[in-house]
Protein backbone atom coordinates (compact mmCIF):
# COMPACT_ATOMS: atom_id res chain seq x y z
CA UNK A 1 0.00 0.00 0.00
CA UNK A 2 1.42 3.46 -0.91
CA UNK A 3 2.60 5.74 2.04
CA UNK A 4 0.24 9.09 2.05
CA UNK A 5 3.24 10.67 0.76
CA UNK A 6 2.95 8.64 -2.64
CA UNK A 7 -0.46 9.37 -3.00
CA UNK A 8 -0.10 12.89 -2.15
CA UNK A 9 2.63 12.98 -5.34
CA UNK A 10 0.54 10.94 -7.30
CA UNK A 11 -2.12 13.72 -6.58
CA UNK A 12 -0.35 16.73 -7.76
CA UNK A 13 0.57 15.04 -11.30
CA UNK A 14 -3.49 14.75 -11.89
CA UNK A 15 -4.89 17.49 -13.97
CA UNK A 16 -7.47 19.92 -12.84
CA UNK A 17 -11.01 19.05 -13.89
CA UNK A 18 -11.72 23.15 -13.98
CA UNK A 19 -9.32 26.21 -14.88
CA UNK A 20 -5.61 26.72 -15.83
CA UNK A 21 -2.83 24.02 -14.35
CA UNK A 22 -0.24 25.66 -12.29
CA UNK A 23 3.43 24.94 -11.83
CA UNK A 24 4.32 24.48 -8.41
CA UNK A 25 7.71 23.73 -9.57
CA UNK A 26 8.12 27.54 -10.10
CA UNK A 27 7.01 28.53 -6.45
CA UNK A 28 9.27 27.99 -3.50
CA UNK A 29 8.38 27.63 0.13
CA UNK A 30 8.66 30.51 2.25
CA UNK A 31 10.14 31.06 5.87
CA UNK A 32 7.69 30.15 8.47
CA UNK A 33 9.06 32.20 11.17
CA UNK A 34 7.40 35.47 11.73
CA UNK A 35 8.49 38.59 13.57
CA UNK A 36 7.26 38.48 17.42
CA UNK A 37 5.70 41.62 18.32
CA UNK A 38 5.80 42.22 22.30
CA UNK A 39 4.11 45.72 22.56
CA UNK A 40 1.69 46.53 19.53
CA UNK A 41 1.55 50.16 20.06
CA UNK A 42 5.36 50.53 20.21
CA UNK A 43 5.38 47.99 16.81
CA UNK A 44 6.48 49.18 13.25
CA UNK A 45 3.33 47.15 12.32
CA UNK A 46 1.20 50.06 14.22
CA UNK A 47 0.56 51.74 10.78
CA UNK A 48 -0.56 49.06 8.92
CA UNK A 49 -3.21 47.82 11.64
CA UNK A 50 -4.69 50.74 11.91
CA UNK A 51 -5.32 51.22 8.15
CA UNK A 52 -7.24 48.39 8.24
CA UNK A 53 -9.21 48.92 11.16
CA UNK A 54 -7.66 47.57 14.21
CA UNK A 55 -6.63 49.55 17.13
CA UNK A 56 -3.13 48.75 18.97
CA UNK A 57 -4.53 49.50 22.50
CA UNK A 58 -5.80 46.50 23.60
CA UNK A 59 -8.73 48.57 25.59
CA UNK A 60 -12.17 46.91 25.80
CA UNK A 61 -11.18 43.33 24.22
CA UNK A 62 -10.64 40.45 25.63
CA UNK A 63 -7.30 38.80 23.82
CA UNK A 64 -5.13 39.89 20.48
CA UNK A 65 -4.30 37.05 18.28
CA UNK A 66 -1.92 38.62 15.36
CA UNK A 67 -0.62 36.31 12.69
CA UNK A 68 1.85 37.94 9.86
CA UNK A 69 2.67 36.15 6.84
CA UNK A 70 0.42 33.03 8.40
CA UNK A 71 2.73 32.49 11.19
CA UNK A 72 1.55 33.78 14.61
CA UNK A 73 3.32 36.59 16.11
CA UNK A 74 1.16 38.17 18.78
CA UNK A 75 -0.83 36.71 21.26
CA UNK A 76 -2.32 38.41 24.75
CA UNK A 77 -5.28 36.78 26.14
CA UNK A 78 -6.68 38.65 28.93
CA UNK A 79 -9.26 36.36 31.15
CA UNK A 80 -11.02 36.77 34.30
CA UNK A 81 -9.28 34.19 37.09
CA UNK A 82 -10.65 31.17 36.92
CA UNK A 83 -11.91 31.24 33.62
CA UNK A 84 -10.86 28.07 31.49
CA UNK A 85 -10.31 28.72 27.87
């Protein structure tokens, strides 16, 4: 029986029922490490939050959860003691 990486290969050689077929030869995989940002209203990414709508004081909220490049680099929960999340 083939290992789920074989079929997996086997997978990516089928042609697409719908659309254009895309090389993924000609991409390459990316970093997965993102920057950690401690403080977000000290953080160069201060700017870009707020032009699309987010606030960097973390008044009236109840966590941030901040993921650049789709690796996670902020996270501040705030919870009441003895709340389980």
């Amino acid at each position: 029986m083939p290992g789920k990486d074989d079929s997996v290969r086997e997978a990516l050689k089928t042609k697409g029922a719908y659309g254009k077929d895309i090389d993924l030869d000609a991409y390459e995989e990316g970093d997965r490490d993102a920057d950690s940002v401690r403080d977000l209203e000290d953080s160069e990414y201060r700017r870009y939050m707020e032009n699309v709508g987010v606030v960097a004081d973390e008044m009236e909220r109840s966590g941030t959860l901040m993921f650049i490049d789709n690796g996670m680099s902020h996270c501040s929960p705030k919870t009441q003691e003895g709340l389980e999340m």
